[in-house]
PDB file of N, CA and C in Angstrom:
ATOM      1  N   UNK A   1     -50.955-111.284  -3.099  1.00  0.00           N
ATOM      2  CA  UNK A   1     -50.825-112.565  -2.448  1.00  0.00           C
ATOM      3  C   UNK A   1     -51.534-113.660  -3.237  1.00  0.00           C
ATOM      4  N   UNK A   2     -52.912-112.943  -3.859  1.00  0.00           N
ATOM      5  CA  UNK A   2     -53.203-113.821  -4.394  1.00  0.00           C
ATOM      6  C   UNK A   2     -52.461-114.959  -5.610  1.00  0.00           C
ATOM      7  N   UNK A   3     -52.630-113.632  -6.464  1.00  0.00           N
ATOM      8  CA  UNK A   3     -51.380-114.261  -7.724  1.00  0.00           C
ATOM      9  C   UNK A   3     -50.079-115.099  -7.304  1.00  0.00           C
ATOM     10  N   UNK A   4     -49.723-115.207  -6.366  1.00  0.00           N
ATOM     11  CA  UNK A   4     -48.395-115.761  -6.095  1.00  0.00           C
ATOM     12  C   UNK A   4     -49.007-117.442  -5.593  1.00  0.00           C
ATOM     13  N   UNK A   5     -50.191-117.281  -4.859  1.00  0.00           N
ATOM     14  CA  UNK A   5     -50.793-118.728  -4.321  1.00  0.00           C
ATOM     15  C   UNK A   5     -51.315-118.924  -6.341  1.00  0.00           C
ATOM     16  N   UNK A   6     -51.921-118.356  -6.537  1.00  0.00           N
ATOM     17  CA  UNK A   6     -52.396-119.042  -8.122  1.00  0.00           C
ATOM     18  C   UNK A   6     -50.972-119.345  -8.735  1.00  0.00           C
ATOM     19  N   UNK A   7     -49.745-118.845  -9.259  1.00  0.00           N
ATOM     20  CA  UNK A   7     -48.850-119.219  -9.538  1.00  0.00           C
ATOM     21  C   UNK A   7     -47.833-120.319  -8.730  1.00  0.00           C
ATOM     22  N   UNK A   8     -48.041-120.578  -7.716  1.00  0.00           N
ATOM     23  CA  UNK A   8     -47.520-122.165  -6.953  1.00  0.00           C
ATOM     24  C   UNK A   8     -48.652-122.964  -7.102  1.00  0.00           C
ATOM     25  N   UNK A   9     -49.749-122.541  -7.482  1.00  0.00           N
ATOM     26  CA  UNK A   9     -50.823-123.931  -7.853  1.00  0.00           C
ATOM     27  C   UNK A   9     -50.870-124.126  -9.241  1.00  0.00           C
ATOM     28  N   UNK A  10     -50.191-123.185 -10.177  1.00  0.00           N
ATOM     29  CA  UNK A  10     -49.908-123.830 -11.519  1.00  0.00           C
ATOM     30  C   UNK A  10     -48.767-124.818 -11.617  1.00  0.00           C
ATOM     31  N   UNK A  11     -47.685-124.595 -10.606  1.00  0.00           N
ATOM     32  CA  UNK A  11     -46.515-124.732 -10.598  1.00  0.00           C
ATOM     33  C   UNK A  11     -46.879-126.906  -9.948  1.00  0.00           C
ATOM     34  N   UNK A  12     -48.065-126.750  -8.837  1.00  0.00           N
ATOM     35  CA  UNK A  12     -48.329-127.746  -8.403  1.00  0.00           C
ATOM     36  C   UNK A  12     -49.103-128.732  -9.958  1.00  0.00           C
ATOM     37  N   UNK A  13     -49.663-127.992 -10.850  1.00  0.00           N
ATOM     38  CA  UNK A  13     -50.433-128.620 -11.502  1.00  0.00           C
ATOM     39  C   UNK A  13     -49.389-128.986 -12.284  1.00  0.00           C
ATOM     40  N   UNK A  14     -47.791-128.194 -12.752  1.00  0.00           N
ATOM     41  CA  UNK A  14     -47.149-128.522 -14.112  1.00  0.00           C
ATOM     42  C   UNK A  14     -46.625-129.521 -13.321  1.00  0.00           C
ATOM     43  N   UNK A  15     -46.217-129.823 -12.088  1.00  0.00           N
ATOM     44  CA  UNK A  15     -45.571-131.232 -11.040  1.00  0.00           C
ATOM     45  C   UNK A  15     -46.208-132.322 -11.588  1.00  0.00           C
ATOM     46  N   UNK A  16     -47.550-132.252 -10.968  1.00  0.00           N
ATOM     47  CA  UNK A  16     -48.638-133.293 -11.122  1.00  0.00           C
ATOM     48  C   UNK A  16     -48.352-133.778 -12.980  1.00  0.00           C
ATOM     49  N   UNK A  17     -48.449-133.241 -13.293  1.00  0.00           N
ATOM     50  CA  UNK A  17     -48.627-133.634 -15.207  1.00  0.00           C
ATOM     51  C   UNK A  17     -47.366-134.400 -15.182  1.00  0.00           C
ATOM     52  N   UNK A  18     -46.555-133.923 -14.699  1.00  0.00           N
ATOM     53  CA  UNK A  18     -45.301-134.477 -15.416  1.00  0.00           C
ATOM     54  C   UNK A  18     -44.441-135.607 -14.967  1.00  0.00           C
ATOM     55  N   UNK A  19     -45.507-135.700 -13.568  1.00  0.00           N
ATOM     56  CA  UNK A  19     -45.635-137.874 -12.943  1.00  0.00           C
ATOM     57  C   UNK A  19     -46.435-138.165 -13.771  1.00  0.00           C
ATOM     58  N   UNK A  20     -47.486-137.596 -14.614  1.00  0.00           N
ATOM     59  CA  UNK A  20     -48.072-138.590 -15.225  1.00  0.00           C
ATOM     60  C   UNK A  20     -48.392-138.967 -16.318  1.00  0.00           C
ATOM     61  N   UNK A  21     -47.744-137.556 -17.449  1.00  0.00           N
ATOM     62  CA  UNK A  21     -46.741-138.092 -18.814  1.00  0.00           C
ATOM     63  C   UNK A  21     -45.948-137.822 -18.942  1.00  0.00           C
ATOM     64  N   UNK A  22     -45.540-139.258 -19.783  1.00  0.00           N
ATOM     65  CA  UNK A  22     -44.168-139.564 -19.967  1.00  0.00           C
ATOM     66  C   UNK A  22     -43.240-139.156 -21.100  1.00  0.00           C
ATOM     67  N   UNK A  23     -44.285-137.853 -21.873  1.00  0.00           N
ATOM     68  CA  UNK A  23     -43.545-137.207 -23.086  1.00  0.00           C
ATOM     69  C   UNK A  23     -43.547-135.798 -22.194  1.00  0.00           C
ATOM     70  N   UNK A  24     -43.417-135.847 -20.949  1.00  0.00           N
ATOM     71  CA  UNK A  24     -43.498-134.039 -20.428  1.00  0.00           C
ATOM     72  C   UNK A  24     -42.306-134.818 -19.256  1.00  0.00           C
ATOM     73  N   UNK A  25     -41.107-133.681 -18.746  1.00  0.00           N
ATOM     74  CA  UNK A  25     -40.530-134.042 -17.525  1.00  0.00           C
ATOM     75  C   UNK A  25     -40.109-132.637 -17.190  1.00  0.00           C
ATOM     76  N   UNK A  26     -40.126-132.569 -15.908  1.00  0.00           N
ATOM     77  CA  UNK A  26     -39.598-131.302 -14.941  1.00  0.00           C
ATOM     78  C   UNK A  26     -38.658-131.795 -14.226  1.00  0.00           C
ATOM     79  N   UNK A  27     -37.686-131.211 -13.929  1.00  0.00           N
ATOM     80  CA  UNK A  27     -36.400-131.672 -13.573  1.00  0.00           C
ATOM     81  C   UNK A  27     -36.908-131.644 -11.725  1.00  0.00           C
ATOM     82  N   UNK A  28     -36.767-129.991 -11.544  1.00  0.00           N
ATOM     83  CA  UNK A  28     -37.188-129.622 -10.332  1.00  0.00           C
ATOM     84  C   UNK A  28     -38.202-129.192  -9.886  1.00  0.00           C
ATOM     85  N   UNK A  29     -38.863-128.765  -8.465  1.00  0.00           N
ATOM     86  CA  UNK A  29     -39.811-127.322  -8.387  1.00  0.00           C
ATOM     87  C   UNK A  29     -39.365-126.251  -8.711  1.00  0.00           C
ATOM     88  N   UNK A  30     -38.421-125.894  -8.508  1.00  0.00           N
ATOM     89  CA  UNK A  30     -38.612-124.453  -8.791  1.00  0.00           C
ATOM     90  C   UNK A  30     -38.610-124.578 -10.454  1.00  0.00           C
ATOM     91  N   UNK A  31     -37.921-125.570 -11.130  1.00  0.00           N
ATOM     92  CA  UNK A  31     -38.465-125.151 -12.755  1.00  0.00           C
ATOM     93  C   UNK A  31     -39.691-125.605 -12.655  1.00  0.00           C
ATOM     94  N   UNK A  32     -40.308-125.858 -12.048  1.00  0.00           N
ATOM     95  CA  UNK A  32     -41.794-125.821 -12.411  1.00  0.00           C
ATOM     96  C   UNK A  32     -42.454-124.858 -12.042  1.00  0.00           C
ATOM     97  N   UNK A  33     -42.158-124.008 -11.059  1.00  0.00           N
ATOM     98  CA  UNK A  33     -42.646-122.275 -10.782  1.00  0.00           C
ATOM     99  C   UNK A  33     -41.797-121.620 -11.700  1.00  0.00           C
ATOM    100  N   UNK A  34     -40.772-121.994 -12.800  1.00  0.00           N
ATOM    101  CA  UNK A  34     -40.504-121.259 -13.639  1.00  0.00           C
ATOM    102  C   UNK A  34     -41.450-121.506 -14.837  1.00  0.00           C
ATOM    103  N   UNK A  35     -41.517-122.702 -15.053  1.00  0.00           N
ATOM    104  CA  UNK A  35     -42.400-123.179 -15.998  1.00  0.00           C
ATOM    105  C   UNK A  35     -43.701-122.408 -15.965  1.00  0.00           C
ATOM    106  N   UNK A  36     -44.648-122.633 -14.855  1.00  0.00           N
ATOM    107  CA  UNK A  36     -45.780-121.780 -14.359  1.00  0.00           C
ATOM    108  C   UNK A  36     -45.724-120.062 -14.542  1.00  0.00           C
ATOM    109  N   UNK A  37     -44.667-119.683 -14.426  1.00  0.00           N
ATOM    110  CA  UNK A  37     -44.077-118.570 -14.336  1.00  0.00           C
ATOM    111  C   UNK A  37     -44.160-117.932 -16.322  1.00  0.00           C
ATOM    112  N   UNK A  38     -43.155-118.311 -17.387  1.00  0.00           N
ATOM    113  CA  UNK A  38     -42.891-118.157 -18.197  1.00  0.00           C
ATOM    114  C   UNK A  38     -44.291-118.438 -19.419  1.00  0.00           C
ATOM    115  N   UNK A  39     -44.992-119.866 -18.966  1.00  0.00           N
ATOM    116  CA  UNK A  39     -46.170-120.262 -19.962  1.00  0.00           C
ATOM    117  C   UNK A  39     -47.107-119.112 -19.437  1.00  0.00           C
ATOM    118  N   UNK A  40     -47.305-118.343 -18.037  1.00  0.00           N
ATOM    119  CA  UNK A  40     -48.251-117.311 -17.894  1.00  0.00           C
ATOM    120  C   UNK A  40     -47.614-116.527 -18.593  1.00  0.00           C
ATOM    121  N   UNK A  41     -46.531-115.941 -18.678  1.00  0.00           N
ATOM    122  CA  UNK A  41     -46.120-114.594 -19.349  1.00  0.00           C
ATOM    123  C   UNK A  41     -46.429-114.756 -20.889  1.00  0.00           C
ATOM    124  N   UNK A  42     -46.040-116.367 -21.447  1.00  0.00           N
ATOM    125  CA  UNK A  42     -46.194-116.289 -22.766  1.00  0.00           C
ATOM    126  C   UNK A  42     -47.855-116.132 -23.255  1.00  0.00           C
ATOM    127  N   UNK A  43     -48.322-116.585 -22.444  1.00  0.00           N
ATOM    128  CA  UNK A  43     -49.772-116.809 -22.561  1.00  0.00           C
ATOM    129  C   UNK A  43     -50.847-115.307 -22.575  1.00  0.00           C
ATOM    130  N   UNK A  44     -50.155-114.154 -21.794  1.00  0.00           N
ATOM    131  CA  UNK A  44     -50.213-112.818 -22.230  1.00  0.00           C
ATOM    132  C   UNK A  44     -49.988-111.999 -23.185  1.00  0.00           C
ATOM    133  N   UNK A  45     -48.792-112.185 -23.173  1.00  0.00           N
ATOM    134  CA  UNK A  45     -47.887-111.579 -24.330  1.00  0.00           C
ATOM    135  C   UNK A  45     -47.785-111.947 -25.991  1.00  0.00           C
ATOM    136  N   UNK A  46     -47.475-113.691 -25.981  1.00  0.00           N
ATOM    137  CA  UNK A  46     -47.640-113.918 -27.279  1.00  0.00           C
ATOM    138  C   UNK A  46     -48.858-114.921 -27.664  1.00  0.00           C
ATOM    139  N   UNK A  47     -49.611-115.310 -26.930  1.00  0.00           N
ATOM    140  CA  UNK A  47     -51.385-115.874 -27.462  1.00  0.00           C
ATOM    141  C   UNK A  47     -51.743-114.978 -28.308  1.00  0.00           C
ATOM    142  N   UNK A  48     -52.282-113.823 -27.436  1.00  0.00           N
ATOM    143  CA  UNK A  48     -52.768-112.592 -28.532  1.00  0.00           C
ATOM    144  C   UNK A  48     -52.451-112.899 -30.164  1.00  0.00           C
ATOM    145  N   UNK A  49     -50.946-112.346 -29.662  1.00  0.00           N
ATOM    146  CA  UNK A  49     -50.587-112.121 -31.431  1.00  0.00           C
ATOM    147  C   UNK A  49     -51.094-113.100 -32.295  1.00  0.00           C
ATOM    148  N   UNK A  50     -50.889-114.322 -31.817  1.00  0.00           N
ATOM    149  CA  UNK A  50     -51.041-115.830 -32.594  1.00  0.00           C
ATOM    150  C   UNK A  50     -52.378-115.833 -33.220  1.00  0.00           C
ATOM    151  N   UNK A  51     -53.428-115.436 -32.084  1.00  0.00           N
ATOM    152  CA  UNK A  51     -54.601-115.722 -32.006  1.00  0.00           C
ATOM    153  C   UNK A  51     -55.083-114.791 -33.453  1.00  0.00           C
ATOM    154  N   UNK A  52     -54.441-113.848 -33.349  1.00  0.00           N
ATOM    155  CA  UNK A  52     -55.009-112.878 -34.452  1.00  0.00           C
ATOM    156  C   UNK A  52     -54.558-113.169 -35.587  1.00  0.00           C
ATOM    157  N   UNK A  53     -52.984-113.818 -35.990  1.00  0.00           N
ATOM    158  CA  UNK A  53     -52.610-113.989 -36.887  1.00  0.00           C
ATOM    159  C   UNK A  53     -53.636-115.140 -37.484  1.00  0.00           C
ATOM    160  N   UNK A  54     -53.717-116.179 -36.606  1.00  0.00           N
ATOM    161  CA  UNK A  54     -54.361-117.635 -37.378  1.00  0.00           C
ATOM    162  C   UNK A  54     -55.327-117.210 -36.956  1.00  0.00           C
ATOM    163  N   UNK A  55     -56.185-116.257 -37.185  1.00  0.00           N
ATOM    164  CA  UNK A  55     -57.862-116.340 -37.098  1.00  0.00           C
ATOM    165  C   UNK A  55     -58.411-117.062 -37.471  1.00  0.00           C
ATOM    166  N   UNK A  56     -57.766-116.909 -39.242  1.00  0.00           N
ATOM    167  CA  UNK A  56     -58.843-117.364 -40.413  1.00  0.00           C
ATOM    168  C   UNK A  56     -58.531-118.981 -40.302  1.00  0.00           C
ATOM    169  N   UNK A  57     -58.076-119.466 -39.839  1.00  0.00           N
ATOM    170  CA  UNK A  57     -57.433-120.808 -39.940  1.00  0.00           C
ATOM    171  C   UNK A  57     -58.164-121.321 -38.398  1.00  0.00           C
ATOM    172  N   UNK A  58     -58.217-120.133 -37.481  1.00  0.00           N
ATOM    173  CA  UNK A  58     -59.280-120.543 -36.108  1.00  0.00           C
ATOM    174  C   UNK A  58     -60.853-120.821 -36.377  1.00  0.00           C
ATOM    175  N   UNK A  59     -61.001-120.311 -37.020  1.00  0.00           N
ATOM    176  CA  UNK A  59     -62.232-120.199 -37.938  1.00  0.00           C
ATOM    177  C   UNK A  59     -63.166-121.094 -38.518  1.00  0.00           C
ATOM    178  N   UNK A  60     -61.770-121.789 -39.616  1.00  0.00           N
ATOM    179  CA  UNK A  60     -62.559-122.363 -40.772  1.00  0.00           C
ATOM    180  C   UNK A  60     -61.854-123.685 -39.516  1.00  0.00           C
ATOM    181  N   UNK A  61     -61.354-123.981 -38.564  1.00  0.00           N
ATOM    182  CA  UNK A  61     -61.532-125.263 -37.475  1.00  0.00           C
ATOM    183  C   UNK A  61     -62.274-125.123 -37.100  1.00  0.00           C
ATOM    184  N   UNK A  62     -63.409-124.264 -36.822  1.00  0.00           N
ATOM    185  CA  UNK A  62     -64.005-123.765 -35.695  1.00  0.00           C
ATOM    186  C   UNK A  62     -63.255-123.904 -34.227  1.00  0.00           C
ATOM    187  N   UNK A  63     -62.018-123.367 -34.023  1.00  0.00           N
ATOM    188  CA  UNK A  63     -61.364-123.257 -32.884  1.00  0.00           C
ATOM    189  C   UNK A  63     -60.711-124.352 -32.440  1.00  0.00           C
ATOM    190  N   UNK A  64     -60.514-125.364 -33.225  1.00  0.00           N
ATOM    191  CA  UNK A  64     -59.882-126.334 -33.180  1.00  0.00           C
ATOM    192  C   UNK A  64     -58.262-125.833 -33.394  1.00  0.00           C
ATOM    193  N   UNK A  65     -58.069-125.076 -34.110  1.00  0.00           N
ATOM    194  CA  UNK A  65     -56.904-125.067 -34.365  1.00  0.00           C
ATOM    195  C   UNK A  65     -56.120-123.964 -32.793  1.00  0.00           C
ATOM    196  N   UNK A  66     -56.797-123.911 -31.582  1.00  0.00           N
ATOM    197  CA  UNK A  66     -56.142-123.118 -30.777  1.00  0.00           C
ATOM    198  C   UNK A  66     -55.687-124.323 -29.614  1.00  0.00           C
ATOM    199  N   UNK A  67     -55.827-125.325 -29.893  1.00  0.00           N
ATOM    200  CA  UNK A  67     -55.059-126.526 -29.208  1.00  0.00           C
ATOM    201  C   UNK A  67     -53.677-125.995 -29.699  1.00  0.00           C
ATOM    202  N   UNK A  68     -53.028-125.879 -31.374  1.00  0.00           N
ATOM    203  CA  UNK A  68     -52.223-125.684 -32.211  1.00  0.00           C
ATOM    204  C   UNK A  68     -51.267-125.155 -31.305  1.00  0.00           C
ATOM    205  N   UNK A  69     -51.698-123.758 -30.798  1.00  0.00           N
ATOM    206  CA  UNK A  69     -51.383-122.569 -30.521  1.00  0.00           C
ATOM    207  C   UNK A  69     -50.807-122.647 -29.278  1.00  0.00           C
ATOM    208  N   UNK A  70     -52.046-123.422 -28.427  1.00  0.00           N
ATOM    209  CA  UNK A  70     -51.451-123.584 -27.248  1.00  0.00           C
ATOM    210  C   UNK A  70     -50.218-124.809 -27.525  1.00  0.00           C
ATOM    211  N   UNK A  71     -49.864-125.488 -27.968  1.00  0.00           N
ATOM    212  CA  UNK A  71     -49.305-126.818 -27.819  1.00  0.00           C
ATOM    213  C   UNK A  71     -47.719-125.650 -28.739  1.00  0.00           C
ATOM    214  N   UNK A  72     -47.794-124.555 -29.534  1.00  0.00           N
ATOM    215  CA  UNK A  72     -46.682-123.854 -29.460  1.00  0.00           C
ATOM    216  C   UNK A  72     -46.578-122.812 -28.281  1.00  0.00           C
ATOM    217  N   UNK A  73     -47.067-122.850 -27.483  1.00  0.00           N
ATOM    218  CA  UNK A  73     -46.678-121.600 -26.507  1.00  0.00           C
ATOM    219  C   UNK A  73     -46.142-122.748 -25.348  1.00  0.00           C
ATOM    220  N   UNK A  74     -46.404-124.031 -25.211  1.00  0.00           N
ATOM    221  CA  UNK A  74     -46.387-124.655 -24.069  1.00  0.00           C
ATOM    222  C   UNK A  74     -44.652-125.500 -24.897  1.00  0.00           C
ATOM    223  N   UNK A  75     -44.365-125.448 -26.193  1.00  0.00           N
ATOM    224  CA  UNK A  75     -43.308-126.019 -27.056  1.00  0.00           C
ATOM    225  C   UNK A  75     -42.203-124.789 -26.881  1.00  0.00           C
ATOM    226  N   UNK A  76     -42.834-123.594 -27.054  1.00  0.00           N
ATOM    227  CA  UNK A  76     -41.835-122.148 -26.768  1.00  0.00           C
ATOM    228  C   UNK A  76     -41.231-122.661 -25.355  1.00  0.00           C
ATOM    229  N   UNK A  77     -42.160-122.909 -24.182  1.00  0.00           N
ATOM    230  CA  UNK A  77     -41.130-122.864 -22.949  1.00  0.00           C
ATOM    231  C   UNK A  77     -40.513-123.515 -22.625  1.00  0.00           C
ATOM    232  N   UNK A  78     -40.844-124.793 -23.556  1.00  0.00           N
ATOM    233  CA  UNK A  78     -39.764-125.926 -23.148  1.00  0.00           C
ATOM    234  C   UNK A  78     -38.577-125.534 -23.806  1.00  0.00           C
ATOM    235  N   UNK A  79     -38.600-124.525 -25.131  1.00  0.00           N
ATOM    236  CA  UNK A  79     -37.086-124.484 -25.792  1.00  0.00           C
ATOM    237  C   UNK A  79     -36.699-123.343 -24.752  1.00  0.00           C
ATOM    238  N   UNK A  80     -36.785-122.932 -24.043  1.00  0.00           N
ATOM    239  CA  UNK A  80     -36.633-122.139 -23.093  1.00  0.00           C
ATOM    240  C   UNK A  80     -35.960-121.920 -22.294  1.00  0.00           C
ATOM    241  N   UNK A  81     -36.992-123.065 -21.153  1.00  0.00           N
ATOM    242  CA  UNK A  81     -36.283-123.240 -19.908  1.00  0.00           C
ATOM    243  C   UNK A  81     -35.608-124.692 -19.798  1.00  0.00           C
ATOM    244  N   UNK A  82     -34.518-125.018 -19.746  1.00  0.00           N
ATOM    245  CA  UNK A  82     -33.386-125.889 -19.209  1.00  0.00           C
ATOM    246  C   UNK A  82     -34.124-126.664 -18.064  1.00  0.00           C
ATOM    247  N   UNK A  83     -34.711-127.930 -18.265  1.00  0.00           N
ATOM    248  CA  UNK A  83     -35.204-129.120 -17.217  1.00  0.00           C
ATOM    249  C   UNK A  83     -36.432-129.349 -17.250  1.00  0.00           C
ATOM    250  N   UNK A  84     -36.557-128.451 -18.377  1.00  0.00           N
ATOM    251  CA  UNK A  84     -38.460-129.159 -18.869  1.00  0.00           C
ATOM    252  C   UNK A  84     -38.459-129.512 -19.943  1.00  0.00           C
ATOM    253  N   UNK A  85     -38.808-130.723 -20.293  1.00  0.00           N
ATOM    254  CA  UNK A  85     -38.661-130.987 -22.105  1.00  0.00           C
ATOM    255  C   UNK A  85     -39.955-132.168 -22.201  1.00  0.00           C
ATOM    256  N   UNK A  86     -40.444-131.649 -23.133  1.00  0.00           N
ATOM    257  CA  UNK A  86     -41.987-132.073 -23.812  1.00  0.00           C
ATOM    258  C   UNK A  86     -41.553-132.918 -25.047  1.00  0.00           C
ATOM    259  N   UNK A  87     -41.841-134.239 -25.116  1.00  0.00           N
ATOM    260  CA  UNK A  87     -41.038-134.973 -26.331  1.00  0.00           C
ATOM    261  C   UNK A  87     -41.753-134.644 -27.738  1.00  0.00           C
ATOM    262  N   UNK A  88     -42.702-133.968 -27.940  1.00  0.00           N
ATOM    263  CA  UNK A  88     -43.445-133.511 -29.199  1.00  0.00           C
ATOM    264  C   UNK A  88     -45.057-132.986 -28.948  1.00  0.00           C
ATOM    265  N   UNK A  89     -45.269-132.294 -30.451  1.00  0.00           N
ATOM    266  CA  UNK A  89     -46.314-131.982 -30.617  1.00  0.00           C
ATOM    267  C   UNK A  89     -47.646-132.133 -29.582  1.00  0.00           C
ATOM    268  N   UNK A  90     -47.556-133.897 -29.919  1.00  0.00           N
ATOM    269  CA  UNK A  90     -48.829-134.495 -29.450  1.00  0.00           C
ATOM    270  C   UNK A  90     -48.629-134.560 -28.001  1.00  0.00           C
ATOM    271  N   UNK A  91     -47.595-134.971 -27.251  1.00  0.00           N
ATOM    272  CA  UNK A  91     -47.442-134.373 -26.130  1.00  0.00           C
ATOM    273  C   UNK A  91     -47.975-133.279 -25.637  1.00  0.00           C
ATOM    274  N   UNK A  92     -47.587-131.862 -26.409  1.00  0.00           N
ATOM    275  CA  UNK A  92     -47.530-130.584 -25.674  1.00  0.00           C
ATOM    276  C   UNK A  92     -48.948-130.491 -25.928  1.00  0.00           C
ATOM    277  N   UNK A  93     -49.959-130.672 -26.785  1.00  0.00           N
ATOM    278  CA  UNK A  93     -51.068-130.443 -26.804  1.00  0.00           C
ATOM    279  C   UNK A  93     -51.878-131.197 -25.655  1.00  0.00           C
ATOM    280  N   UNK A  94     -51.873-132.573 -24.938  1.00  0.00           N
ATOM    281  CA  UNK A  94     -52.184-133.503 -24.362  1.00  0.00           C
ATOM    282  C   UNK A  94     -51.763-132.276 -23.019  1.00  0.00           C
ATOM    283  N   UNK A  95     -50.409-131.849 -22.887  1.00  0.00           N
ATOM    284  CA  UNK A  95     -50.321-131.210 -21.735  1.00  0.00           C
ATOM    285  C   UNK A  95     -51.053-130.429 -20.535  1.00  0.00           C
ATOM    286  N   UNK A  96     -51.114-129.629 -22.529  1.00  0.00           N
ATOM    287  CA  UNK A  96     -52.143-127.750 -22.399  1.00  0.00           C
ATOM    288  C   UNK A  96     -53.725-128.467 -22.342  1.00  0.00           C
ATOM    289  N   UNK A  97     -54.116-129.550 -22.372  1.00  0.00           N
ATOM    290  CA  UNK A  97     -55.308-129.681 -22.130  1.00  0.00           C
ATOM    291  C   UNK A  97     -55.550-130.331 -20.871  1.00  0.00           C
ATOM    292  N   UNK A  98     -54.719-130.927 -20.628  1.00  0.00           N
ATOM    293  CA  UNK A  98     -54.744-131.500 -18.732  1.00  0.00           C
ATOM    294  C   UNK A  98     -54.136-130.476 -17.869  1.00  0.00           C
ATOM    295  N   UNK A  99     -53.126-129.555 -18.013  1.00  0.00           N
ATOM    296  CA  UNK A  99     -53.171-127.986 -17.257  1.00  0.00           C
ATOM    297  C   UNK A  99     -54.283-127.314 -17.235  1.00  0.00           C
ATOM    298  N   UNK A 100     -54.772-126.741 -18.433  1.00  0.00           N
ATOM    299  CA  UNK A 100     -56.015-126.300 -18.313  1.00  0.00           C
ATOM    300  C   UNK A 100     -57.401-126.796 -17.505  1.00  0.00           C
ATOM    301  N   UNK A 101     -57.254-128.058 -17.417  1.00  0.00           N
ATOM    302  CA  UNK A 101     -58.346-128.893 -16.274  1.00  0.00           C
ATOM    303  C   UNK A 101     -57.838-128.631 -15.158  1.00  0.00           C
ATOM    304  N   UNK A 102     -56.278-129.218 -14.915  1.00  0.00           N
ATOM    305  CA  UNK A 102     -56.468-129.388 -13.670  1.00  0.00           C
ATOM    306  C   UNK A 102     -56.130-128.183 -12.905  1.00  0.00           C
ATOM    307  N   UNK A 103     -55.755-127.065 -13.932  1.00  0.00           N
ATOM    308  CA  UNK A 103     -55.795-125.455 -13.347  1.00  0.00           C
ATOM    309  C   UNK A 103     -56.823-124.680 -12.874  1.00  0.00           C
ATOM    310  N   UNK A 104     -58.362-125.393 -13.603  1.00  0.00           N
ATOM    311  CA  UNK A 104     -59.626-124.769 -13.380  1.00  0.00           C
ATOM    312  C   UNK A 104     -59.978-125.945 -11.752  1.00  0.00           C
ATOM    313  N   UNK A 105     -59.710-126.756 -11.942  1.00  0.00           N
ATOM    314  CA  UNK A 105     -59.738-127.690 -10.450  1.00  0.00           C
ATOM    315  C   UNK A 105     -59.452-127.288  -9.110  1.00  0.00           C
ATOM    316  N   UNK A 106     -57.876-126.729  -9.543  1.00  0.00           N
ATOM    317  CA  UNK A 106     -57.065-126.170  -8.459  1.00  0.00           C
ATOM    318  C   UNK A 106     -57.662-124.254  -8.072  1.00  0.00           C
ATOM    319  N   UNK A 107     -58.063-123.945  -8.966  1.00  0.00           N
ATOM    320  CA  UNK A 107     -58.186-122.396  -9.178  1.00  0.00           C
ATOM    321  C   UNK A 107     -59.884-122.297  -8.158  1.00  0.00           C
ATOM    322  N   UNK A 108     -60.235-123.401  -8.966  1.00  0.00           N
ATOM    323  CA  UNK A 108     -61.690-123.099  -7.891  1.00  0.00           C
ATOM    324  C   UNK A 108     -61.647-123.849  -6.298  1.00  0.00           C
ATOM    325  N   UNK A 109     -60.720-124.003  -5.866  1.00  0.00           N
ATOM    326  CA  UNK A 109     -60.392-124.074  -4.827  1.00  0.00           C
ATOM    327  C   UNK A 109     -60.341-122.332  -4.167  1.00  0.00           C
ATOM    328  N   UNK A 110     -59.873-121.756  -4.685  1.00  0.00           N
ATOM    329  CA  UNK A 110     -59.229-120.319  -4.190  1.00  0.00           C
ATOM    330  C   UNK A 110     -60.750-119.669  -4.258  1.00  0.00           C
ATOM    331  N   UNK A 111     -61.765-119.611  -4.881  1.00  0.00           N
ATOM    332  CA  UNK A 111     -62.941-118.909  -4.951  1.00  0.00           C
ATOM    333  C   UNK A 111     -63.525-118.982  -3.561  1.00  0.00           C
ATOM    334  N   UNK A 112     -64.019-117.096  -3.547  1.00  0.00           N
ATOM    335  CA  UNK A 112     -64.810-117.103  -2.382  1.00  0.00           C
ATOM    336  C   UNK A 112     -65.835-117.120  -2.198  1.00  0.00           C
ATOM    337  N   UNK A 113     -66.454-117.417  -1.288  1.00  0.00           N
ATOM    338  CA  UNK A 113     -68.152-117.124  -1.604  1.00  0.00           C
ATOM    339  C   UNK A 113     -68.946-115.841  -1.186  1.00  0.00           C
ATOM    340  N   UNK A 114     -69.325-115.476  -2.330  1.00  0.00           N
ATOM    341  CA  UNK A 114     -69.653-114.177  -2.204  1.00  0.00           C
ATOM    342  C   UNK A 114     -71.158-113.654  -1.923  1.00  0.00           C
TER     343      UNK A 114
END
């Protein structure tokens, strides 16, 4: 249950972004629970690999270069999915860094107190 409320609050966060740039658009909700949907799977599946390939290049940025990475995994789903389209680079990086905020925003909402 949980995962499914965390995946409609990504889905709420890729909404939110995309009233409020104008190089990101989502057609609908549900492509945006696809969107939410597909950037988690890619974000499992192919980060890893990336991460390992451009080490040495993560490195000598000191981790600068994993904006890069993310701004191609968040560029992968737009060639993807049909009603989300990110107008470039600098966009998709601008994206993956205001998801990532406003995912840790929304996410600590769900924390319990233990």
């Amino acid at each position: 249950m949980k995962l499914i409320i965390r995946l409609l609050l990504n889905a709420l966060a890729v909404i939110i972004l995309s009233y409020v740039l104008p190089g990101v658009d989502v057609d609908t909700y549900q492509t945006a629970i696809v969107v939410a949907l597909v950037i988690s799977v890619l974000n499992i599946l192919v980060k890893p690999i990336l991460i390992i390939l451009t080490l040495p290049i993560t490195i000598l940025t000191l981790g600068l270069f994993l904006l890069i990475i993310n701004a191609i995994i968040i560029l992968t789903a737009a060639h993807f999915i049909s009603g989300f389209q990110v107008s470039g680079v600098l966009w998709a990086i601008i994206f993956s860094l205001l998801l990532s905020f406003l995912q840790s925003i929304l996410h600590s909402l769900l924390k319990e107190d233990k």
